[in-house]
N, C-alpha and C. Protein backbone atom coordinates (compact mmCIF):
# COMPACT_ATOMS: atom_id res chain seq x y z
N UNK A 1 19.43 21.33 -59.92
CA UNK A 1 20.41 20.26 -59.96
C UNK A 1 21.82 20.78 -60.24
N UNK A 2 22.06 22.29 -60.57
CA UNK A 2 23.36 22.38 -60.84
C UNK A 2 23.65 22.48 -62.11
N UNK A 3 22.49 22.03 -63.18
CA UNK A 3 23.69 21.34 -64.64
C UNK A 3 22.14 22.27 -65.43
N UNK A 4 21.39 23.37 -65.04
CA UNK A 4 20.43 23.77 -65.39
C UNK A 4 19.27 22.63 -65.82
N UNK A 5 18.89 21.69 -65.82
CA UNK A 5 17.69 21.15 -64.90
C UNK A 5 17.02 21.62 -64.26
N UNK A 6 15.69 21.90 -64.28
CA UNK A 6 15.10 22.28 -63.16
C UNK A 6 13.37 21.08 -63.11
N UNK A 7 13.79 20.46 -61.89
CA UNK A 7 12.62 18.96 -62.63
C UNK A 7 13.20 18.66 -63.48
N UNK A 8 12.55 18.18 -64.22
CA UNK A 8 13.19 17.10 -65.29
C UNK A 8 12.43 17.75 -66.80
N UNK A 9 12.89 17.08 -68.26
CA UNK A 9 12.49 17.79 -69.22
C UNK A 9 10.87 18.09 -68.94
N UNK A 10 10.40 17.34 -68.42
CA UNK A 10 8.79 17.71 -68.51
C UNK A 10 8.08 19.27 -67.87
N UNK A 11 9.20 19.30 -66.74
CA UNK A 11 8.92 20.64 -66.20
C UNK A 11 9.16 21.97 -67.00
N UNK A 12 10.30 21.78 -67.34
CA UNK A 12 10.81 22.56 -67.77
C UNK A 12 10.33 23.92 -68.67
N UNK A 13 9.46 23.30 -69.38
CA UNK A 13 8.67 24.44 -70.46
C UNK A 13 7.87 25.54 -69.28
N UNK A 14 7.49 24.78 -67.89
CA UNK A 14 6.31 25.66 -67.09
C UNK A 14 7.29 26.32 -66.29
N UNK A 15 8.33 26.26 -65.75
CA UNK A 15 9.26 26.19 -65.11
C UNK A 15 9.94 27.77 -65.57
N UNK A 16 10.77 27.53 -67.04
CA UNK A 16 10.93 28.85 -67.75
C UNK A 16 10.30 29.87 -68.02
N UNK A 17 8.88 29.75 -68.26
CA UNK A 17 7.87 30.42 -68.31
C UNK A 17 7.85 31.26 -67.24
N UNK A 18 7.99 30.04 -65.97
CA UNK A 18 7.13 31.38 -64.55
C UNK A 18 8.75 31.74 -64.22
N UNK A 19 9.72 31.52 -63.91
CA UNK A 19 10.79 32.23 -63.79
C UNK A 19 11.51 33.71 -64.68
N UNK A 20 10.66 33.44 -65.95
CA UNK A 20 10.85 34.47 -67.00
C UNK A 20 10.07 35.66 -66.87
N UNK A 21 8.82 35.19 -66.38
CA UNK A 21 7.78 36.34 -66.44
C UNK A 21 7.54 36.67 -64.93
N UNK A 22 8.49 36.27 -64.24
CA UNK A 22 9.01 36.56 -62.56
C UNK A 22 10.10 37.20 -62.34
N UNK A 23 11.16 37.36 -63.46
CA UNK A 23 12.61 37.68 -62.84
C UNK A 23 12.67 38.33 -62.10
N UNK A 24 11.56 39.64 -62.18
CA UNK A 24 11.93 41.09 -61.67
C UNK A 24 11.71 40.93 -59.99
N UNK A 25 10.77 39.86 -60.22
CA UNK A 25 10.50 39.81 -58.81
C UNK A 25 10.93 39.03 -57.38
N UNK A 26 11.95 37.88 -58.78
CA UNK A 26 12.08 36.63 -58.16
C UNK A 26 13.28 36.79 -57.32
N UNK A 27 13.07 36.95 -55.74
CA UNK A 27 14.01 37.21 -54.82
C UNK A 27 15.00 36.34 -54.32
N UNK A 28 14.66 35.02 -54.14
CA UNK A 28 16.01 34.40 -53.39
C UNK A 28 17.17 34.41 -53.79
N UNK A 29 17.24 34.35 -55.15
CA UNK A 29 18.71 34.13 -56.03
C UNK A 29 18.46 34.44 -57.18
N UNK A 30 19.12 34.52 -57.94
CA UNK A 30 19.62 35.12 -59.68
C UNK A 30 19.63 33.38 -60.19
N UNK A 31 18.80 33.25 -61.25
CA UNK A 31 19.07 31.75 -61.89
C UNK A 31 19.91 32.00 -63.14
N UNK A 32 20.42 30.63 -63.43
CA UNK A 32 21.16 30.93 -65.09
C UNK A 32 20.50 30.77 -65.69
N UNK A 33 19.70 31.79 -66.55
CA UNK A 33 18.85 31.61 -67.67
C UNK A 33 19.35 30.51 -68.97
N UNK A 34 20.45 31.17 -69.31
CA UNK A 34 21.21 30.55 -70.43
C UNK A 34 21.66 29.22 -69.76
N UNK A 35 22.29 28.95 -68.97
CA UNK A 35 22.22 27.50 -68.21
C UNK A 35 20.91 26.25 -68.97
N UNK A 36 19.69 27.29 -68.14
CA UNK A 36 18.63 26.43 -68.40
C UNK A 36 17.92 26.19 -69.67
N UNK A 37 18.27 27.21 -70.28
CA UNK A 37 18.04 27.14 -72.41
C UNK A 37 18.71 26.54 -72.54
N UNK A 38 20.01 25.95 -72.14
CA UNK A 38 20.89 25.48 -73.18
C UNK A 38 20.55 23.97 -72.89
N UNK A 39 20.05 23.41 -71.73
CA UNK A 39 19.42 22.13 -71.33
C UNK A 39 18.38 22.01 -72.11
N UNK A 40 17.42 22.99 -72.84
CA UNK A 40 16.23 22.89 -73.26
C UNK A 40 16.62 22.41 -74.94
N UNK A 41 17.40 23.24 -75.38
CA UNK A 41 17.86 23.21 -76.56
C UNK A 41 18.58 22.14 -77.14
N UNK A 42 19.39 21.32 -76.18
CA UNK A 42 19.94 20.05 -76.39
C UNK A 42 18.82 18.88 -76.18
N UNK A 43 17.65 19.24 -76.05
CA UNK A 43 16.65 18.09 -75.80
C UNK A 43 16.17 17.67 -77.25
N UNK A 44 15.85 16.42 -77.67
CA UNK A 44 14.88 16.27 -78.35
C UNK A 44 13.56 16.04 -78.11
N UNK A 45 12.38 17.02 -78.16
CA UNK A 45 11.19 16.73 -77.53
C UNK A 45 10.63 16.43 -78.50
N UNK A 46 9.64 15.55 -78.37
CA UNK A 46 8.91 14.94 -79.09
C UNK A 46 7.31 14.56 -78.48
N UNK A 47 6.94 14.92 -77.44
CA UNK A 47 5.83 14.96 -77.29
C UNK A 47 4.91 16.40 -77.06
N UNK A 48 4.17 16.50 -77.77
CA UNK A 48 3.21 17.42 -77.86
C UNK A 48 2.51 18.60 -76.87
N UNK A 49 2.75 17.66 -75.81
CA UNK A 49 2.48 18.88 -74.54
C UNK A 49 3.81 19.36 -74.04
N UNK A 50 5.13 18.88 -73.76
CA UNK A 50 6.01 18.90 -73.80
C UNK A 50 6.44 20.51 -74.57
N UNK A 51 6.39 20.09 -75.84
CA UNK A 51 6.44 21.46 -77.04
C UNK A 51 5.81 22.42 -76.65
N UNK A 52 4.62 22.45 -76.06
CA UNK A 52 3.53 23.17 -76.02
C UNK A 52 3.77 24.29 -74.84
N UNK A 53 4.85 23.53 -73.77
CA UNK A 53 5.11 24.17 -72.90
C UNK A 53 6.71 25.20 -72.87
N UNK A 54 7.07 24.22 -73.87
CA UNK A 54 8.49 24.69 -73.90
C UNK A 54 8.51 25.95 -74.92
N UNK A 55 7.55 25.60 -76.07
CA UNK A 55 7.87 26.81 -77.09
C UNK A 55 8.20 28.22 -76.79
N UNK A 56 6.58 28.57 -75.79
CA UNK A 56 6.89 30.00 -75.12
C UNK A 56 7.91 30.51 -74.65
N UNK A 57 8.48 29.63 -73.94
CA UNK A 57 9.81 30.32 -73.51
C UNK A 57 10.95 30.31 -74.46
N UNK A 58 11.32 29.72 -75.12
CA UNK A 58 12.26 29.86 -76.16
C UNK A 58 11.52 31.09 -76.94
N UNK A 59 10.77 31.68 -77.47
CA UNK A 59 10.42 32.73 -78.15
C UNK A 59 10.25 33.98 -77.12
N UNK A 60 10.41 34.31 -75.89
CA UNK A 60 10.73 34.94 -74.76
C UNK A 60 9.42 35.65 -74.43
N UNK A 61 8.32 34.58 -74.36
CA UNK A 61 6.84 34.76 -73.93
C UNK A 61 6.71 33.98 -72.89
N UNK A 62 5.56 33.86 -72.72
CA UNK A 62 4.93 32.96 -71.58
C UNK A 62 3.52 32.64 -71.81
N UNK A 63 2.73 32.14 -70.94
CA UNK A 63 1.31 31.91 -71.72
C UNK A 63 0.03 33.41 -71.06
N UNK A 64 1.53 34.00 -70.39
CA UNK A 64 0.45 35.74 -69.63
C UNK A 64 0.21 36.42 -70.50
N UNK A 65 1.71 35.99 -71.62
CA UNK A 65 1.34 36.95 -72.63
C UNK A 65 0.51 36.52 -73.61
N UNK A 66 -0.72 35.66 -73.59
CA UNK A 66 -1.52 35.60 -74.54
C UNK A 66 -2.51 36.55 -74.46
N UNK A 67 -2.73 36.88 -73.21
CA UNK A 67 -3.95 37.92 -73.35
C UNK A 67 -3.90 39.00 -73.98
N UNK A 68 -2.40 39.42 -74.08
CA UNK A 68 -1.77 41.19 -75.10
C UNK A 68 -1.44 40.58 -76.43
N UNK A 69 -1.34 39.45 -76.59
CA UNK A 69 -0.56 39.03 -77.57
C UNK A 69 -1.13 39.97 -79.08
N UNK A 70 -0.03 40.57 -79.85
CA UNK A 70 -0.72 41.15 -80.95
C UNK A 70 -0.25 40.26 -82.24
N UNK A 71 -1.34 39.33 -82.95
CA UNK A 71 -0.78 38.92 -84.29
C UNK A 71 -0.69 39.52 -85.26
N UNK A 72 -0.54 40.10 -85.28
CA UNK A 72 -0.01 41.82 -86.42
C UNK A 72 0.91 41.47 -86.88
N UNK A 73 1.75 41.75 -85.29
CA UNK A 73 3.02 42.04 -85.76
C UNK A 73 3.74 40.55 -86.26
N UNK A 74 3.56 39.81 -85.53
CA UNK A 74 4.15 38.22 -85.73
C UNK A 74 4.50 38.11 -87.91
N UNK A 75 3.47 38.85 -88.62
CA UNK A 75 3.93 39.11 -89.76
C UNK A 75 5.26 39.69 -90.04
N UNK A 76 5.52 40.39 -89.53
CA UNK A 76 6.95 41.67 -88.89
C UNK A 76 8.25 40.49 -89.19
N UNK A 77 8.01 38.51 -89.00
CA UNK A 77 9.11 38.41 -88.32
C UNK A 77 10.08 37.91 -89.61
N UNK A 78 10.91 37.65 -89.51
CA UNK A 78 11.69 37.57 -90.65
C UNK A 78 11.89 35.85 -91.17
N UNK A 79 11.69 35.93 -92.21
CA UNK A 79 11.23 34.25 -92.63
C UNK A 79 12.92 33.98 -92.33
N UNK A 80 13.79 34.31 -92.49
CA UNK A 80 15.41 33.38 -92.18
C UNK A 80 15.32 33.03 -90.56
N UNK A 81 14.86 33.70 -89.84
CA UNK A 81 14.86 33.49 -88.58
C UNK A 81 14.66 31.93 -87.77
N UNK A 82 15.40 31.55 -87.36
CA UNK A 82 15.55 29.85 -86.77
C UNK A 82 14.03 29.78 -86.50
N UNK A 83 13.38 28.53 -86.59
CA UNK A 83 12.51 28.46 -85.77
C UNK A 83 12.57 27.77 -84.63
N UNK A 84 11.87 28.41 -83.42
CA UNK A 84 12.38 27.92 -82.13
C UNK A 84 11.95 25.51 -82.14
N UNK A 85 10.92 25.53 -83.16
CA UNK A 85 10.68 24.14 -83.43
C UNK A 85 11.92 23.16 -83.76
N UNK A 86 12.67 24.04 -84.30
CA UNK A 86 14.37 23.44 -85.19
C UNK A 86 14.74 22.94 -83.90
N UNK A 87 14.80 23.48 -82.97
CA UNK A 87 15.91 23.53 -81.85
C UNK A 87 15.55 22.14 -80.82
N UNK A 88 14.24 21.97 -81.07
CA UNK A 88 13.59 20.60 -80.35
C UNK A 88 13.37 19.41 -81.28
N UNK A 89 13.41 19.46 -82.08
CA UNK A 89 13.07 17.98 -82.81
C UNK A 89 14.17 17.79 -83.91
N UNK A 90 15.12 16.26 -83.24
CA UNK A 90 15.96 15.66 -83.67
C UNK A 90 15.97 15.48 -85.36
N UNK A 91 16.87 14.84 -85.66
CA UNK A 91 16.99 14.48 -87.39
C UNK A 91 16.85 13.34 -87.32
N UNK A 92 15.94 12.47 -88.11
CA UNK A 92 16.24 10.91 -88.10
C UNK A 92 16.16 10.19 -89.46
N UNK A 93 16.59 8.81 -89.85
CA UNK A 93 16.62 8.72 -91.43
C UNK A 93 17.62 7.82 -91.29
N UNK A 94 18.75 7.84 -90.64
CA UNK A 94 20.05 7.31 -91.26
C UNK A 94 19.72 5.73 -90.74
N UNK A 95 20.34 4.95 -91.81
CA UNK A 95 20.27 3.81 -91.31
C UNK A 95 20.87 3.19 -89.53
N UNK A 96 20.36 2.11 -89.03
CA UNK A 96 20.20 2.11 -87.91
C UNK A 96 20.78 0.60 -87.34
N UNK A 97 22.03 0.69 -86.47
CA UNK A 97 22.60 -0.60 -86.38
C UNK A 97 21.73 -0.93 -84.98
N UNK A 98 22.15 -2.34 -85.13
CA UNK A 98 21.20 -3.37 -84.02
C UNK A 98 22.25 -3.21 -82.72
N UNK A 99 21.26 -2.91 -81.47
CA UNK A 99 22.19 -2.21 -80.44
C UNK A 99 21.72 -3.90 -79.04
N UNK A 100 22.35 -3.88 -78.61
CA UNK A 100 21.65 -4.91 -77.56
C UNK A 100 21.18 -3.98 -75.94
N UNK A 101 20.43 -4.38 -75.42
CA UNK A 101 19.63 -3.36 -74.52
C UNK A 101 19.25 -4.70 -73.37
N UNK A 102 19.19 -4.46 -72.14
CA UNK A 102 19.09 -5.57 -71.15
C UNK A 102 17.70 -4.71 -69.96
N UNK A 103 16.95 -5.37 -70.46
CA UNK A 103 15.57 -4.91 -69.13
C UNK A 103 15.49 -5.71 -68.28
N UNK A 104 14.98 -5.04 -67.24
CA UNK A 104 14.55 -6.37 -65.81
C UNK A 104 13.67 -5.70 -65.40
N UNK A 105 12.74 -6.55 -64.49
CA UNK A 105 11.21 -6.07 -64.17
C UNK A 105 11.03 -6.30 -62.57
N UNK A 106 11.10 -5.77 -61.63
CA UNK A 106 11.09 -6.18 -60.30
C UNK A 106 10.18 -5.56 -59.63
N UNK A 107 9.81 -6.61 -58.52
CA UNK A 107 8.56 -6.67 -57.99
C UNK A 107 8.97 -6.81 -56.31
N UNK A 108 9.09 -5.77 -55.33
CA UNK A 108 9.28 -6.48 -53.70
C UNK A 108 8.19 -5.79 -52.85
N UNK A 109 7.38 -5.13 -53.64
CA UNK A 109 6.35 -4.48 -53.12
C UNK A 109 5.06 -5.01 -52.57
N UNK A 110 4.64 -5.50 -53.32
CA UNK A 110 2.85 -6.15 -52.97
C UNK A 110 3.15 -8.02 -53.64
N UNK A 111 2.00 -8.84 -53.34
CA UNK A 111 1.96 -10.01 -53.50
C UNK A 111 3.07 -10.61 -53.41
N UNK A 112 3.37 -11.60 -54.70
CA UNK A 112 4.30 -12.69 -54.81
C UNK A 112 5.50 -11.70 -55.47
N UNK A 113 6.92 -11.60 -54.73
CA UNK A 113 7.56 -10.49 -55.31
C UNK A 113 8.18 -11.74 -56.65
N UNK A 114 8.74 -10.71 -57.86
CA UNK A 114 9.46 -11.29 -58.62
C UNK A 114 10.66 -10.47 -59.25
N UNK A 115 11.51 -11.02 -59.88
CA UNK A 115 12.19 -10.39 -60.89
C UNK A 115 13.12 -11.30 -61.73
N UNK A 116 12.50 -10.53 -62.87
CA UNK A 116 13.16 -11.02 -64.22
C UNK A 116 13.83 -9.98 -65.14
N UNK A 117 14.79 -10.96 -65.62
CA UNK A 117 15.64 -9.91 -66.86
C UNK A 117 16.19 -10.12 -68.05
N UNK A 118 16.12 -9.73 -68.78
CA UNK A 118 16.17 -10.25 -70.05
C UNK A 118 16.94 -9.13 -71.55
N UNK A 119 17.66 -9.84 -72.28
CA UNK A 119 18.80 -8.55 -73.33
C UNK A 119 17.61 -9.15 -74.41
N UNK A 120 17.86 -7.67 -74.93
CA UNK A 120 17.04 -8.00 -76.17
C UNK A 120 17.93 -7.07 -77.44
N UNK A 121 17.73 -7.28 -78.94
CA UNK A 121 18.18 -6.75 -79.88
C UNK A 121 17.21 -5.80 -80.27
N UNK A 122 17.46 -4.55 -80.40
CA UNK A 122 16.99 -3.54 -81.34
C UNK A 122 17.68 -2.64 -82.34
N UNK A 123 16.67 -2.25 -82.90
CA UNK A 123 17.56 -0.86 -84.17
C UNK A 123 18.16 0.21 -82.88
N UNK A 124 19.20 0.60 -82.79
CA UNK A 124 19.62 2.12 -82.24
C UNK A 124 18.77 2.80 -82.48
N UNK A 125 18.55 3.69 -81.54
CA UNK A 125 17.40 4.54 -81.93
C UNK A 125 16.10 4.25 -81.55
N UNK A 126 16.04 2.94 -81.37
CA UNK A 126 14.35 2.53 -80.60
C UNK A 126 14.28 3.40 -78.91
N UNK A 127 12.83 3.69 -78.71
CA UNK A 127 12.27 3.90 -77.98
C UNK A 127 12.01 2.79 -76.79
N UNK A 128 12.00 2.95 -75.50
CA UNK A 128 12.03 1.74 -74.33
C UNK A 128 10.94 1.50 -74.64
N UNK A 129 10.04 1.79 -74.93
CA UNK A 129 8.71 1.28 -75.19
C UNK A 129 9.11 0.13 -76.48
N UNK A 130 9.45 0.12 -77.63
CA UNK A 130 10.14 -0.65 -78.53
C UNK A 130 11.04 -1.50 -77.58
N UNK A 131 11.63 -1.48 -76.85
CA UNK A 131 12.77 -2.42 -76.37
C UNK A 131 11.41 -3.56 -75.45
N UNK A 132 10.33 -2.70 -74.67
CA UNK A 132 9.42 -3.80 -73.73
C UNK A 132 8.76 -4.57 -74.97
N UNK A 133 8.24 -3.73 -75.96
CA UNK A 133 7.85 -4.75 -76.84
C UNK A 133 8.17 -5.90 -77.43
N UNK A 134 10.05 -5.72 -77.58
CA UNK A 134 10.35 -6.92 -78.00
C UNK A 134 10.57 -8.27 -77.25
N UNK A 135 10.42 -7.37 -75.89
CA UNK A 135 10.75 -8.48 -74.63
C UNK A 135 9.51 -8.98 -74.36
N UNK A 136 8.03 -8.39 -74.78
CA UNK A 136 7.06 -9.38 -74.52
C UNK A 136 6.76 -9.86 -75.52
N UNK A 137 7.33 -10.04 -77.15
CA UNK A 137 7.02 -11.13 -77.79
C UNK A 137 8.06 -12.33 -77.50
N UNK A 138 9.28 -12.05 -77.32
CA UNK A 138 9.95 -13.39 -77.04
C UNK A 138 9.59 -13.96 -76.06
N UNK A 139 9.18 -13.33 -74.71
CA UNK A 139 8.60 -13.97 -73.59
C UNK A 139 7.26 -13.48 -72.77
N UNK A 140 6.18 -13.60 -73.55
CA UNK A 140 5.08 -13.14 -73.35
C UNK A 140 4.74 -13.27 -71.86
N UNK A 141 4.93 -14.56 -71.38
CA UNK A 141 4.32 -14.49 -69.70
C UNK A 141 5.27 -14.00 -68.97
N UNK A 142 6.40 -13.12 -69.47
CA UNK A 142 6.86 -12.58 -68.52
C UNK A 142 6.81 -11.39 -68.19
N UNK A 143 7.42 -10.60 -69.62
CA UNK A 143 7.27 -9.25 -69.86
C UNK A 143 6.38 -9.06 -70.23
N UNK A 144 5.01 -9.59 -70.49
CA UNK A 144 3.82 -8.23 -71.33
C UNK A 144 3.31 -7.59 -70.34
N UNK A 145 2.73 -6.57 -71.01
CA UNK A 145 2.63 -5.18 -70.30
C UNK A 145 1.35 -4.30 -70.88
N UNK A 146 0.76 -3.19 -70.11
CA UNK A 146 -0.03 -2.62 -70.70
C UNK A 146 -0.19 -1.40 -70.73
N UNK A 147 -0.54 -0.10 -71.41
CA UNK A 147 -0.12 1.05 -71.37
C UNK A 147 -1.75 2.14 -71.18
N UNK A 148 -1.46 3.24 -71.89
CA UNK A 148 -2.60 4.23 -71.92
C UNK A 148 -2.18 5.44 -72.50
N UNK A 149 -2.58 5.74 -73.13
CA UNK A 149 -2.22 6.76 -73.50
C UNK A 149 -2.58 8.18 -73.14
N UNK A 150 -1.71 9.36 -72.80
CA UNK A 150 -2.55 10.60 -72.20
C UNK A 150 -1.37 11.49 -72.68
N UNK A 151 -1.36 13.01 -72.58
CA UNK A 151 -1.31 14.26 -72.71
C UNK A 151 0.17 13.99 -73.00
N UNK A 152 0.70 13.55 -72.15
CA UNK A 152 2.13 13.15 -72.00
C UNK A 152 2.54 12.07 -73.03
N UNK A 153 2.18 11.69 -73.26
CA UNK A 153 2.45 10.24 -74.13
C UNK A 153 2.19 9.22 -73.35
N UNK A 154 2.61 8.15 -73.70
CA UNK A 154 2.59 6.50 -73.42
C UNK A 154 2.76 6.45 -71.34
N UNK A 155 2.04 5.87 -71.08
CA UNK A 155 2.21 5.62 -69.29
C UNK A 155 1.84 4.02 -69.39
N UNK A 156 3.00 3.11 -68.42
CA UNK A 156 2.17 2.25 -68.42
C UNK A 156 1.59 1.62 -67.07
N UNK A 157 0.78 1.31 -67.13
CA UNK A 157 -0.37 0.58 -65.84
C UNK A 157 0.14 -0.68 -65.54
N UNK A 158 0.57 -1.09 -66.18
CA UNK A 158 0.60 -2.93 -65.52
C UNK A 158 1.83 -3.44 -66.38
N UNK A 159 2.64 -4.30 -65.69
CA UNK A 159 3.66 -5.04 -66.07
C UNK A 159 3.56 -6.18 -65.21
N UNK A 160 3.92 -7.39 -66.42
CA UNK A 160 3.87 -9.21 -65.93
C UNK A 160 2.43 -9.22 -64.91
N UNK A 161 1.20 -8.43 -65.39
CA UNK A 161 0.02 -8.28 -64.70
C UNK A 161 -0.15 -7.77 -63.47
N UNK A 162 0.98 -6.85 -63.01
CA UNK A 162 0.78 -6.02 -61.83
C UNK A 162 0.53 -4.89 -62.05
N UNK A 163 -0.67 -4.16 -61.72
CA UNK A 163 -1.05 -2.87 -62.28
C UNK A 163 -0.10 -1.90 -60.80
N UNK A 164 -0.42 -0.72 -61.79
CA UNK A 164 -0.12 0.68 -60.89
C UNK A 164 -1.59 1.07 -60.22
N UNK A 165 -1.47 1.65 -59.06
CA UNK A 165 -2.71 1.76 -58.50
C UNK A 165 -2.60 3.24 -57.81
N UNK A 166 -3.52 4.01 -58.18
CA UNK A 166 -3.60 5.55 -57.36
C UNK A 166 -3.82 5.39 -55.88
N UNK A 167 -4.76 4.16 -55.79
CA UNK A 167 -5.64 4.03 -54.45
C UNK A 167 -4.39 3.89 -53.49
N UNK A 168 -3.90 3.08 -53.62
CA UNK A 168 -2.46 2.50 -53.26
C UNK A 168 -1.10 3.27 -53.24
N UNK A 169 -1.66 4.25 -54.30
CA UNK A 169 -0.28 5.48 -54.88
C UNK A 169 1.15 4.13 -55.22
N UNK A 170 0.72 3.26 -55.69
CA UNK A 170 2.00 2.43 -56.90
C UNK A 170 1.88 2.66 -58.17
N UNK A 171 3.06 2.77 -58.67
CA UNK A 171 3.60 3.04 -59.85
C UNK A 171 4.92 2.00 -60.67
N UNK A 172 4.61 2.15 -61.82
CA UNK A 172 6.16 1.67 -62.56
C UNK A 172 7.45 2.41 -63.03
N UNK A 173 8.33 2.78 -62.46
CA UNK A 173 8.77 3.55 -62.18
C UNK A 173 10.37 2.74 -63.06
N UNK A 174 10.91 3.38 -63.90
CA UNK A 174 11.82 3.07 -65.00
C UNK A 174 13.49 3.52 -64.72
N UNK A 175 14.35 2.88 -64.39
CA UNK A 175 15.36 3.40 -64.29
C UNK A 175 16.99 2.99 -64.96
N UNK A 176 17.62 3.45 -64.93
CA UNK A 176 18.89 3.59 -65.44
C UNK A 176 20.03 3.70 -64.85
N UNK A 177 21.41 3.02 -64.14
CA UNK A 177 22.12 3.17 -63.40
C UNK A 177 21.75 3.19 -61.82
N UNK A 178 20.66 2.85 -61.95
CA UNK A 178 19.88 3.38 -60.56
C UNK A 178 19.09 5.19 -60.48
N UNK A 179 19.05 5.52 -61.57
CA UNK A 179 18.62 6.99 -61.79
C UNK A 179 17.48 7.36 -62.30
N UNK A 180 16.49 7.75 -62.23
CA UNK A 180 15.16 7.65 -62.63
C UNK A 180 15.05 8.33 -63.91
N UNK A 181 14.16 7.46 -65.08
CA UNK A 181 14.79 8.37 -66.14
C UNK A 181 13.96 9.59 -66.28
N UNK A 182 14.66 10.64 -67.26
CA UNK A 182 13.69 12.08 -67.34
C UNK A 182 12.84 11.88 -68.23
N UNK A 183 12.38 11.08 -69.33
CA UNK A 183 11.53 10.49 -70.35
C UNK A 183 10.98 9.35 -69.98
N UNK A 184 9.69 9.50 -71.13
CA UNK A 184 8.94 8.66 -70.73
C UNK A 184 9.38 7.55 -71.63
N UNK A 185 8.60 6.57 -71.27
CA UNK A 185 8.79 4.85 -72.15
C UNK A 185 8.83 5.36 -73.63
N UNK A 186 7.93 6.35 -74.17
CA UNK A 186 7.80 6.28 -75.58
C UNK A 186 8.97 6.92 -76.19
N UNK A 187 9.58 8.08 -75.55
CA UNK A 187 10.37 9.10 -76.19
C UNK A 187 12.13 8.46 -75.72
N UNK A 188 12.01 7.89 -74.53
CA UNK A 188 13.56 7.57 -73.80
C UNK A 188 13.97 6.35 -75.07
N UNK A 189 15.19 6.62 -75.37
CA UNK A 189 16.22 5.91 -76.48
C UNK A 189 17.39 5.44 -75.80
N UNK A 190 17.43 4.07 -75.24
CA UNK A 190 18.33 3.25 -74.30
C UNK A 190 19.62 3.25 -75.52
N UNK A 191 20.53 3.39 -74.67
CA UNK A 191 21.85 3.27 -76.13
C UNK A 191 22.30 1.72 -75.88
N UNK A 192 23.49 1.50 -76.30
CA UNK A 192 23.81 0.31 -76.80
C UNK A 192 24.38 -0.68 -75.24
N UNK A 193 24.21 -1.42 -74.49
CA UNK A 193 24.68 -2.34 -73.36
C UNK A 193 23.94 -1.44 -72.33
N UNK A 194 22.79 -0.49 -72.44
CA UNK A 194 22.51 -0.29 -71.05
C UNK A 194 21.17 -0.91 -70.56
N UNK A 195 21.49 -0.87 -69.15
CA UNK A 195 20.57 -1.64 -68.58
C UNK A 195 19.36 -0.85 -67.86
N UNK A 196 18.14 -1.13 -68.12
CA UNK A 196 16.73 -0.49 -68.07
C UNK A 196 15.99 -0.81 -66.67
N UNK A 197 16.12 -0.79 -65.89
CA UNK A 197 15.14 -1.47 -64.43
C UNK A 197 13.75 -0.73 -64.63
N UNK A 198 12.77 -1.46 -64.90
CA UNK A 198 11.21 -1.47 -64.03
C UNK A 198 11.10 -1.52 -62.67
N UNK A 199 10.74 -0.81 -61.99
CA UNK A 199 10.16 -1.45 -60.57
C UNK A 199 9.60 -1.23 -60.24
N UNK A 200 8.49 -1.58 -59.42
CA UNK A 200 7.73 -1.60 -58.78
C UNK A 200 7.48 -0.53 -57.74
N UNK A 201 6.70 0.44 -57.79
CA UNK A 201 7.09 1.64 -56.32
C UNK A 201 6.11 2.22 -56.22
N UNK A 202 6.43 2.99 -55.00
CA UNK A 202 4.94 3.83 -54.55
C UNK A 202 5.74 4.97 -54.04
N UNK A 203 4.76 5.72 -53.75
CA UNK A 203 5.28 7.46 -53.29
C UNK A 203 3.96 8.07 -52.93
C-alpha cells in the first residue's frame, strides 16, 4: 500500500516473518523493513493469534527458527531490555468520555433488501462490537445480531437475521468512509461522529 501495510494488521505478523527469513533471496524489489515495523509497532493488538504472529518478527525470528531455537541462551537476555509485548498492547484506565458513533446495516444482496441506521452513545474507547450492542438493545428488531467466536476473535454470522453463508460465499463486511476496516468488530475503536456501515457482500 505504500504507507508499509502489507494486507492488513492481520497479515502482517506472517507477512514479516516470510519476508525476513527470505531477504536474501527475495528478488523483485528491496522492501522497507523499518517502514513495515513501524506500522506494526503503532498497532494495538489485542488478539491472541494476532500476537502470536507478530511477536517473531519483532524479536528478529520467525517460526523456522524454532527448530534451532536454543533456550539457553534466551537466559543471556538482559532484564532492562523492552519487551517486544510493550510495543503491542495499548494503556487503558483513564476515565472515558461518551463519544456518539452512527451505524447502518444494509442489505441489496439476497431477499427483501433493507437499510437502517442508527447514532448511538458510548464510552470512547468502546469496541464496534460494544457500539452493535448498544444498537440492539435500543432497537432489538432491527439491529440484533449474532457472532462466534474463533482464533481471530469475534466474527459475526448474522445481522437483523441475515446470516453470512460460505455456500453462497456472503459475508458482513464492516466499513468506514467507504474503506474496509483492518480490525475486527471486537478490537476496532470507532472515534467520536464516525460512521460504521455493515453490508451485506459476497466475494
Amino acid at each position: 500500500k505504500g504507507n508499509g501495510m502489507i494486507g492488513n494488521i492481520y497479515s502482517m505478523g506472517l507477512a514479516l516473518q516470510a519476508l525476513e527469513a527470505t531477504r536474501k533471496f527475495y528478488a523483485p524489489r528491496k522492501w522497507d523493513c523499518a517502514q513495515a515495523f513501524s506500522v506494526v509497532s503503532a498497532q494495538d493488538y489485542q488478539q491472541p493469534m494476532a500476537i502470536a504472529q507478530v511477536l517473531p518478527a519483532l524479536v528478529g525470528r520467525s517460526y523456522l527458527d524454532v527448530a534451532g531455537l536454543d533456550c539457553a541462551a534466551t537466559k543471556e537476555m538482559s532484564p532492562n531490555r523492552q519487551s517486544p509485548l510493550s510495543l503491542l498492547l495499548g494503556t487503558h484506565g483513564a476515565p472515558r468520555a461518551p463519544i456518539q458513533v452512527h451505524y447502518s446495516i444494509t442489505n441489496t444482496l439476497q431477499g427483501k433488501h433493507f437499510h437502517y441506521s442508527i447514532s448511538v452513545t458510548v464510552p470512547s474507547g468502546s469496541t464496534l462490537l460494544q457500539v452493535m450492542e448498544v444498537a440492539a438493545e435500543e432497537k432489538p428488531q432491527t439491529f440484533s445480531f449474532q457472532t462466534e467466536q474463533t482464533s481471530w476473535g469475534t466474527y459475526v454470522t448474522s445481522i437483523h437475521g441475515l446470516a453470512a453463508s460460505t455456500e453462497d460465499r456472503t459475508y458482513w463486511q464492516f466499513l468506514s468512509a467507504g474503506d474496509a476496516l483492518e480490525e475486527g468488530v471486537g478490537t476496532y475503536k470507532p472515534h467520536a461522529g464516525e460512521h460504521i456501515q455493515a453490508v451485506f457482500s459476497t466475494y
